[in-house]
N, C-alpha and C. Protein backbone atom coordinates (compact mmCIF):
# COMPACT_ATOMS: atom_id res chain seq x y z
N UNK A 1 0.82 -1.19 0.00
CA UNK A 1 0.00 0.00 0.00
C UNK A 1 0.87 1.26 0.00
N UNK A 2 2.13 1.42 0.70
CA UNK A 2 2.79 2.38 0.54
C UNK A 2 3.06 2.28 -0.77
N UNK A 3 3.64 1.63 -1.78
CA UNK A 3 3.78 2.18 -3.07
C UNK A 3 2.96 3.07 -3.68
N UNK A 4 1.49 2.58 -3.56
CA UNK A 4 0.35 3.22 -4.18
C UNK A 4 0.37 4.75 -3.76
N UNK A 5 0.73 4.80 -2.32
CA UNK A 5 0.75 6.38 -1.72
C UNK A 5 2.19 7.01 -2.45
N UNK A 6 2.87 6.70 -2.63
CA UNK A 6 4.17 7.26 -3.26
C UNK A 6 3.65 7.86 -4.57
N UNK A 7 3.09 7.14 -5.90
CA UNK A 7 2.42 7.44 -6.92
C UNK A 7 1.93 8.75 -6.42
N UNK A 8 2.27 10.01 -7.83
CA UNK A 8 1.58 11.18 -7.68
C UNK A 8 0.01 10.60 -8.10
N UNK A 9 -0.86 11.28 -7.98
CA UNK A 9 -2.05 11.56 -8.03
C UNK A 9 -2.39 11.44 -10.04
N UNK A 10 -1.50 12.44 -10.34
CA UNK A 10 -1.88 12.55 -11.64
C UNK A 10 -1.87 11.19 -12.76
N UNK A 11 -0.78 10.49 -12.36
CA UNK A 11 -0.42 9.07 -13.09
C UNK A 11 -1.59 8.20 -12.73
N UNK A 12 -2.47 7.99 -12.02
CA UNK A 12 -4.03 7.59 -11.56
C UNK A 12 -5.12 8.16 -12.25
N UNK A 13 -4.83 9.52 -12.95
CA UNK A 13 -5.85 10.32 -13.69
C UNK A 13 -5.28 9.94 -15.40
N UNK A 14 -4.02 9.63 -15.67
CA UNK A 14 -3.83 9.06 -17.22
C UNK A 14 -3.98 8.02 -17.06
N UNK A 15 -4.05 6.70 -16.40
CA UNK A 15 -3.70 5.44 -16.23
C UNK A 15 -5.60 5.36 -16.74
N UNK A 16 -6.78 6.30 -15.78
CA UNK A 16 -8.09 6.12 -15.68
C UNK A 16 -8.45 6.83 -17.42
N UNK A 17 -7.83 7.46 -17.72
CA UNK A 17 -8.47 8.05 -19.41
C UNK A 17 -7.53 6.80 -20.29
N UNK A 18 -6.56 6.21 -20.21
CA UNK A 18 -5.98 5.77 -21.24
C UNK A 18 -6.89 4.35 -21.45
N UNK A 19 -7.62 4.26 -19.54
CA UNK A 19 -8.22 2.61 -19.83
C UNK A 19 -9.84 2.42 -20.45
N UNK A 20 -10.12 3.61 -20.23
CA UNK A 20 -11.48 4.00 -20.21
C UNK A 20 -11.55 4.27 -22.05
N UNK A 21 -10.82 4.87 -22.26
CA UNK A 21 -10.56 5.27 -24.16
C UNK A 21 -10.40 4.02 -24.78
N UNK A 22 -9.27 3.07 -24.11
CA UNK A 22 -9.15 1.62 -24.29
C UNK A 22 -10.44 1.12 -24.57
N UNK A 23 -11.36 0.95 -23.55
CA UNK A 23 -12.25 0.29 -23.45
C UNK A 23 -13.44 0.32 -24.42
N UNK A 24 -13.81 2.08 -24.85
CA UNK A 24 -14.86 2.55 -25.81
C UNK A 24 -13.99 2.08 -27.13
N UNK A 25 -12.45 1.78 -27.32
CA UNK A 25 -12.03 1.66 -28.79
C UNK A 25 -12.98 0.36 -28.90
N UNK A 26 -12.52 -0.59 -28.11
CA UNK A 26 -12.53 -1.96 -27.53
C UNK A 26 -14.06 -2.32 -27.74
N UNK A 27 -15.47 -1.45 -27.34
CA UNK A 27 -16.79 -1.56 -27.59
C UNK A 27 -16.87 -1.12 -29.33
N UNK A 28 -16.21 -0.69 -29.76
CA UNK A 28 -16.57 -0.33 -31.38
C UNK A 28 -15.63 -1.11 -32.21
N UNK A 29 -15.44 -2.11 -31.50
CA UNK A 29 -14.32 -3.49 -32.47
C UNK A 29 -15.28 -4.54 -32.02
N UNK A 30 -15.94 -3.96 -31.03
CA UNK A 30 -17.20 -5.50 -30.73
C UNK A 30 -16.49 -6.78 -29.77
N UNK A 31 -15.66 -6.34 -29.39
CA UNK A 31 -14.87 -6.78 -28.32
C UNK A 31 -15.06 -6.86 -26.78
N UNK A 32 -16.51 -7.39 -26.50
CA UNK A 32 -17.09 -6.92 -25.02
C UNK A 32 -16.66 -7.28 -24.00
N UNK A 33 -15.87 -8.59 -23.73
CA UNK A 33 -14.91 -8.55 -22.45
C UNK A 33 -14.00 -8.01 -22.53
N UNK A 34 -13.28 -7.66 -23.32
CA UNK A 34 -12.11 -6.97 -22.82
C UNK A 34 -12.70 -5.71 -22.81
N UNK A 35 -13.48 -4.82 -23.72
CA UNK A 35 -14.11 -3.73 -23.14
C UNK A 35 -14.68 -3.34 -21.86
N UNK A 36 -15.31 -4.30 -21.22
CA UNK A 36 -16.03 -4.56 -19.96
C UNK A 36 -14.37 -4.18 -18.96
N UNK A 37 -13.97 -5.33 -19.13
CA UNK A 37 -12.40 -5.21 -18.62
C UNK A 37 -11.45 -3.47 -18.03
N UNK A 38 -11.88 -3.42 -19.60
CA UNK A 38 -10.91 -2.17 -19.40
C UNK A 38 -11.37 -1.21 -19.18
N UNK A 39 -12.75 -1.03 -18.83
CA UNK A 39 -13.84 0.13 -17.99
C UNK A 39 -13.82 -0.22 -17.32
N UNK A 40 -13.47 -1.42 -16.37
CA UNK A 40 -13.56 -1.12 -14.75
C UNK A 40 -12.49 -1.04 -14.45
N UNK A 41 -11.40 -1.21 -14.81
CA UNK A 41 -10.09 -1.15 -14.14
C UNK A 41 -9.75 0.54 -15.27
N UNK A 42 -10.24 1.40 -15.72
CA UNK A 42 -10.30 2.82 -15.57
C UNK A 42 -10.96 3.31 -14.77
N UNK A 43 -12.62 2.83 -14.05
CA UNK A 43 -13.03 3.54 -13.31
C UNK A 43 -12.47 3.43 -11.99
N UNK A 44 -11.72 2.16 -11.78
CA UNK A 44 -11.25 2.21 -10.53
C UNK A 44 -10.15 3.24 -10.53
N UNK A 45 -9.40 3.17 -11.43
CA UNK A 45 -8.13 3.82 -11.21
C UNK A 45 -8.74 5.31 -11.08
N UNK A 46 -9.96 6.16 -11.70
CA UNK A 46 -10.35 7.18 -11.44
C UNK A 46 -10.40 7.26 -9.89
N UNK A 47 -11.54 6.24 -9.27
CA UNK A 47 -11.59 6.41 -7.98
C UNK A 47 -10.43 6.69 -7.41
N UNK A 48 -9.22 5.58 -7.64
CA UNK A 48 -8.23 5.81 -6.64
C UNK A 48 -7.36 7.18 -7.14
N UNK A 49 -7.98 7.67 -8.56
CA UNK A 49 -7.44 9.33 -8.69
C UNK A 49 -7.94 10.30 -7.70
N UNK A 50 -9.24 10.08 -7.78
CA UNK A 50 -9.79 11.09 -6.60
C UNK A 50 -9.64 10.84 -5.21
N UNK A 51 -9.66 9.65 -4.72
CA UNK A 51 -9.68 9.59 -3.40
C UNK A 51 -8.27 9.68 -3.30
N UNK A 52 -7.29 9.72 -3.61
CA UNK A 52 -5.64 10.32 -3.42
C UNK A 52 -5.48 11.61 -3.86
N UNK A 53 -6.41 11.75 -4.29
CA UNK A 53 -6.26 13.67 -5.15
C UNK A 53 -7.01 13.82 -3.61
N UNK A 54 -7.56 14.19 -3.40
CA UNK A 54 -8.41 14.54 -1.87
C UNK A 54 -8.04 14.63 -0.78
N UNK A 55 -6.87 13.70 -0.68
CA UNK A 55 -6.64 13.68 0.67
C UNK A 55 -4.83 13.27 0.82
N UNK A 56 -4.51 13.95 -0.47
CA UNK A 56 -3.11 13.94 -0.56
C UNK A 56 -2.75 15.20 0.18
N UNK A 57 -1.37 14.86 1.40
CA UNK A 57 -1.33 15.95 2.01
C UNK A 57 -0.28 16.99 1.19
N UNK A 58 -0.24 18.26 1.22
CA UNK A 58 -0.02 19.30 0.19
C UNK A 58 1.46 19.46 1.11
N UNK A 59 2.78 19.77 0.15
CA UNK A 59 4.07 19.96 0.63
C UNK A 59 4.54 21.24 0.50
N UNK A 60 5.17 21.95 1.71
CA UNK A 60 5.24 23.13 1.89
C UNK A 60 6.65 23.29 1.32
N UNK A 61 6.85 24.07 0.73
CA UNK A 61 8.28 24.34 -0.14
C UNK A 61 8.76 25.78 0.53
């Protein structure tokens, strides 16, 4: 779990558009499990964008 907290925030917000884009290519090739697939493991990674975007503590420089 500490790795996951190390990860900036933002690499959770491309990881969630690259899987999610994946996934709609993936529904218009008619490809429904792996489409299915690769929309939930973008929406998760969204979640874990926001819930680490939220409550990431901010570093004072």
């Amino acid at each position: 779990m500490e790795f996951l907290k190390q990860m900036p925030p933002n690499i959770y917000l491309i990881l969630s558009l690259v899987f999610i884009t994946t996934g709609i290519a993936f529904l218009f090739l008619g490809k429904f499990i792996f489409a299915f697939i690769s929309l939930v493991i973008g929406l998760i990674s969204l979640i874990a964008w926001t819930f680490f975007g939220l409550f990431e503590e901010t570093k004072n420089t």
